[in-house]
N, C-alpha and C. Protein backbone atom coordinates (compact mmCIF):
# COMPACT_ATOMS: atom_id res chain seq x y z
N UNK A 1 50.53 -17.82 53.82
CA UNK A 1 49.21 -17.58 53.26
C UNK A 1 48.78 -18.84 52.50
N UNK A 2 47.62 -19.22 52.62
CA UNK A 2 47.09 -20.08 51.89
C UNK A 2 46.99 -19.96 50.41
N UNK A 3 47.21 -21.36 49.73
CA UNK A 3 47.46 -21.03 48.21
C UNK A 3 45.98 -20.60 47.25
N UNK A 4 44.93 -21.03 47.64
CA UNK A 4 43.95 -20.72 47.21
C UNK A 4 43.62 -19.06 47.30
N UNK A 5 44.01 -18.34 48.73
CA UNK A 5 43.51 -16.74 48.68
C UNK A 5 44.88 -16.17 48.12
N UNK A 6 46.39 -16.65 47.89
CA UNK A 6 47.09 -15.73 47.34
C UNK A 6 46.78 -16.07 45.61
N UNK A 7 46.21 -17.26 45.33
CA UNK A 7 45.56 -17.19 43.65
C UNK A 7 45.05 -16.04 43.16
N UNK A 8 44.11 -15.62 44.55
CA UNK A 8 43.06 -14.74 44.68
C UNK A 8 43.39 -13.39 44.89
N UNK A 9 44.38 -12.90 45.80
CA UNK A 9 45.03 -11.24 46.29
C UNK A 9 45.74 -11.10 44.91
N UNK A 10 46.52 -12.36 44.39
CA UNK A 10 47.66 -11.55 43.11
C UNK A 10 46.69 -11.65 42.12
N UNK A 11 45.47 -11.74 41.76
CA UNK A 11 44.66 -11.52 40.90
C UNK A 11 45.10 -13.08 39.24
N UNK A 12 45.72 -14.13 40.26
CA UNK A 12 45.86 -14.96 39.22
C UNK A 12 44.74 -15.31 38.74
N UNK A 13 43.78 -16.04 40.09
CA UNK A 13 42.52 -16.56 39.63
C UNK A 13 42.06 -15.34 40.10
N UNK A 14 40.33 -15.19 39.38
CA UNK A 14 39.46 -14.07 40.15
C UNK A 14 38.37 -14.36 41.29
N UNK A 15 38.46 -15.55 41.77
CA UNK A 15 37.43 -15.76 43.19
C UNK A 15 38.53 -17.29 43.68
N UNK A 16 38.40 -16.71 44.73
CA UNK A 16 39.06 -17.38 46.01
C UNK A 16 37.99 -18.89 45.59
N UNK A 17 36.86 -18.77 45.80
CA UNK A 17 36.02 -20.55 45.31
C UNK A 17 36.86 -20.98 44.26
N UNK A 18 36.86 -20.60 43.28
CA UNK A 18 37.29 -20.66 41.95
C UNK A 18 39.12 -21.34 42.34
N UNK A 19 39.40 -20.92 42.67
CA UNK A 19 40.99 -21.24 43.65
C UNK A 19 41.25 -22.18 44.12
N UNK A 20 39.55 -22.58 44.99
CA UNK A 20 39.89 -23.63 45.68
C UNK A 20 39.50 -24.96 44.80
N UNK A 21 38.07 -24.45 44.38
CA UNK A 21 38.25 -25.70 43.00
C UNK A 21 39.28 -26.38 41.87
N UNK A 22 40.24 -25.32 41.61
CA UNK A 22 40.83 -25.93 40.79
C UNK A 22 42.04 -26.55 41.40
N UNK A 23 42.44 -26.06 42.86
CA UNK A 23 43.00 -27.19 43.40
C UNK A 23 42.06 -28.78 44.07
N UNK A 24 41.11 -28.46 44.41
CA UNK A 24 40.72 -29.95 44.68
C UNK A 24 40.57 -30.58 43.28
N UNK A 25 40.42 -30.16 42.25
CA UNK A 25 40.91 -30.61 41.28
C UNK A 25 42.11 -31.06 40.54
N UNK A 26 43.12 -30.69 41.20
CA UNK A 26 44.37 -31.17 41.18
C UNK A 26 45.20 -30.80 40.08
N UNK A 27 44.97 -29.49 39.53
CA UNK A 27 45.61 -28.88 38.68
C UNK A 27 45.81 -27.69 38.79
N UNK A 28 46.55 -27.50 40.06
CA UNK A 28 47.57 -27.05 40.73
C UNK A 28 48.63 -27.91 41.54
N UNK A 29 50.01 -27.52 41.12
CA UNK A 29 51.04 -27.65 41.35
C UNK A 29 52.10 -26.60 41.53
N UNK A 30 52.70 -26.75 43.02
CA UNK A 30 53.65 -26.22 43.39
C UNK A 30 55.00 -26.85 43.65
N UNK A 31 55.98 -26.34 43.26
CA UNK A 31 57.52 -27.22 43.58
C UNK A 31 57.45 -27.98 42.83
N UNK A 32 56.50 -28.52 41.70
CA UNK A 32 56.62 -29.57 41.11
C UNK A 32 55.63 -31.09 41.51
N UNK A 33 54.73 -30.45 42.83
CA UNK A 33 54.21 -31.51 43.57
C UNK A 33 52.62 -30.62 43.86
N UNK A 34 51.30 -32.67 43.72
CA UNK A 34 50.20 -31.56 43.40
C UNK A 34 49.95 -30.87 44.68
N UNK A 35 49.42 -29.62 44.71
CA UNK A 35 48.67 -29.10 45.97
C UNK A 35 47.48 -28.51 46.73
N UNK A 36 47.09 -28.82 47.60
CA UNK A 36 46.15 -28.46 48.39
C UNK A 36 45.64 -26.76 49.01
N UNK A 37 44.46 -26.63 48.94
CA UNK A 37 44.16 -25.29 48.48
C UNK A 37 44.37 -24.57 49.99
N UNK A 38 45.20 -25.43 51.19
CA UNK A 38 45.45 -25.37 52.50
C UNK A 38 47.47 -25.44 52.39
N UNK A 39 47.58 -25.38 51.26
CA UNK A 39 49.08 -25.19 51.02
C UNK A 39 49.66 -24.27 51.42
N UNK A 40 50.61 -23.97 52.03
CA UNK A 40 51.01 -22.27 52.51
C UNK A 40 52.56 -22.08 51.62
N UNK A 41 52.13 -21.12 50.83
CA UNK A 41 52.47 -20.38 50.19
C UNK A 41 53.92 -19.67 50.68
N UNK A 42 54.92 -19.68 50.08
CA UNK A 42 56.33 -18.81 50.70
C UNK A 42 56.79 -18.28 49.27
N UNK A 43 57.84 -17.30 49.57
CA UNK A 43 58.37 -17.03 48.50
C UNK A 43 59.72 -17.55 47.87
N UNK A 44 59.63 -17.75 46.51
CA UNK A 44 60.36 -18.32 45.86
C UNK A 44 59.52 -19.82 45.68
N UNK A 45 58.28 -19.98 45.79
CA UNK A 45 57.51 -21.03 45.15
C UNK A 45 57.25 -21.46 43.49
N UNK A 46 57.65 -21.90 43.10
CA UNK A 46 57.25 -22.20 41.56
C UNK A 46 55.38 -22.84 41.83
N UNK A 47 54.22 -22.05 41.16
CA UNK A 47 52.89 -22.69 40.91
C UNK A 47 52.82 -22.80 39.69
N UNK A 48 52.12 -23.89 39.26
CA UNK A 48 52.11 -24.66 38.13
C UNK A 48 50.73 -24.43 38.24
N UNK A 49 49.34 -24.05 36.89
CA UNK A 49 48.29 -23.62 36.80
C UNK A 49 47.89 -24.50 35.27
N UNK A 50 47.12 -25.93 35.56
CA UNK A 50 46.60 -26.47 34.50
C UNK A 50 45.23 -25.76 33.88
N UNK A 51 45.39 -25.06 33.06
CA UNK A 51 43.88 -24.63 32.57
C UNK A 51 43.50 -25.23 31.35
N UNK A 52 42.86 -26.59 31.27
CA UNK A 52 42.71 -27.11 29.77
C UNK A 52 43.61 -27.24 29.47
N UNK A 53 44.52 -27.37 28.58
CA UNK A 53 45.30 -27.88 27.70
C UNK A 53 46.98 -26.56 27.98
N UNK A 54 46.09 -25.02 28.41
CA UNK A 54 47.23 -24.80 28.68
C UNK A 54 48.25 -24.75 30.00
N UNK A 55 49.35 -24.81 30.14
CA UNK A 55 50.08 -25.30 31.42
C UNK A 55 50.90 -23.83 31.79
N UNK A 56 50.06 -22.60 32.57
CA UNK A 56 51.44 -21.71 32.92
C UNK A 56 51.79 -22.09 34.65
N UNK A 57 52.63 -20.87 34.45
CA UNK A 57 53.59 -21.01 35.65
C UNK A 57 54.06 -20.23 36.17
N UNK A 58 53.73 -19.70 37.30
CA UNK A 58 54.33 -18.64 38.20
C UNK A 58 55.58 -18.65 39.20
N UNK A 59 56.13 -17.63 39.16
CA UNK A 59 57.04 -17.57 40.65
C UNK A 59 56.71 -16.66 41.69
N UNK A 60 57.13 -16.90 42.74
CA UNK A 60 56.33 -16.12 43.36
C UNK A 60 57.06 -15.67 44.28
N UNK A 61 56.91 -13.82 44.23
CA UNK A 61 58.33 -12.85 44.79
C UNK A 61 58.29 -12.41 45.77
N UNK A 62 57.06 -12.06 46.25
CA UNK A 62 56.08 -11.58 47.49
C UNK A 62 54.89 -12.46 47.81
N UNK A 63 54.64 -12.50 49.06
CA UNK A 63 53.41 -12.69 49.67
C UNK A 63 52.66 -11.66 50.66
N UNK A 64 51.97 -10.63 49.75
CA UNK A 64 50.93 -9.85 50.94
C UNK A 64 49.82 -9.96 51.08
N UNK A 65 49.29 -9.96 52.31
CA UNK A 65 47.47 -10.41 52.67
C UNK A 65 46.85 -9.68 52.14
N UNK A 66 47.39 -8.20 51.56
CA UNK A 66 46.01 -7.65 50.55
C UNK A 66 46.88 -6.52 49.68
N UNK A 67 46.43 -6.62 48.22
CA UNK A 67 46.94 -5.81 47.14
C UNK A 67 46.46 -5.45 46.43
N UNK A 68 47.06 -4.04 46.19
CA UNK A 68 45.75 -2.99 44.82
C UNK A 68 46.35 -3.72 43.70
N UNK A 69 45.32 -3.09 42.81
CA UNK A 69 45.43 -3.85 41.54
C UNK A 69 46.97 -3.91 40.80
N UNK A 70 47.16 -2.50 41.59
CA UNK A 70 49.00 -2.36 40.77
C UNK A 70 50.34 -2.96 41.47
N UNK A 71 49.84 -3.25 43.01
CA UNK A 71 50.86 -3.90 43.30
C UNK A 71 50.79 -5.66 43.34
N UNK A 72 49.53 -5.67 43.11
CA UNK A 72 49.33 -7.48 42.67
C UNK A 72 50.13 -7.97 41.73
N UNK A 73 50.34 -7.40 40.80
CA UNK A 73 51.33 -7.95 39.39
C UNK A 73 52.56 -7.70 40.07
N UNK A 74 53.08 -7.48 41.44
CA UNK A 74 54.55 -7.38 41.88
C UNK A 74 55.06 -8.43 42.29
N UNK A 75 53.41 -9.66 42.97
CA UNK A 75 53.67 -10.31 43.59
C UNK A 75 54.12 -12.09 43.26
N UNK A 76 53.91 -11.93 41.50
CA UNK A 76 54.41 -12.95 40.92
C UNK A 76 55.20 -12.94 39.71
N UNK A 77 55.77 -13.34 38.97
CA UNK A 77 56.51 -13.21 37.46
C UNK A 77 56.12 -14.71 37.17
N UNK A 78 55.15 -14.44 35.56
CA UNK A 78 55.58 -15.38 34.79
C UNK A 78 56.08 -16.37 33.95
N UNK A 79 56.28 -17.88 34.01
CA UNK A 79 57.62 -18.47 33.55
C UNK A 79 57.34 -18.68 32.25
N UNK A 80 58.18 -18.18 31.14
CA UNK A 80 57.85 -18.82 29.88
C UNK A 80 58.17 -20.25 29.61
């Protein structure tokens, strides 16, 4: 799955545009390396999410093409 619409299914970001902007913006990082909003997504990915000043970070346990609101929070854990 592309990294921009799974931003979007696990309810990290809330619009898939929004997803893709902040990767052509380049503050997104996966593995440690920046990435492209054409990135495909597997599990056991570390995403790195620059928002302003703060830096979180996801892992990522599942990948499904579409999720209710309750099983979206299954599909990542975040890193303190």
């Amino acid at each position: 799955m592309r990294l921009d619409k799974y931003l979007k299914v696990s309810r990290i970001v809330k619009r898939r545009t929004v997803a893709n902007e902040i990767c052509d913006a380049k503050h997104v990082a996966v593995n440690g390396k920046i990435a492209r909003a054409s990135y495909d997504v597997k599990q056991g990915d570390i995403i790195e999410i620059q928002f302003g000043e703060k830096l979180t970070k996801y892992e990522v346990l599942e990948v499904n093409e579409y999720a209710t609101k309750e099983s979206a929070a299954n599909m990542f854990r975040e890193i303190k």
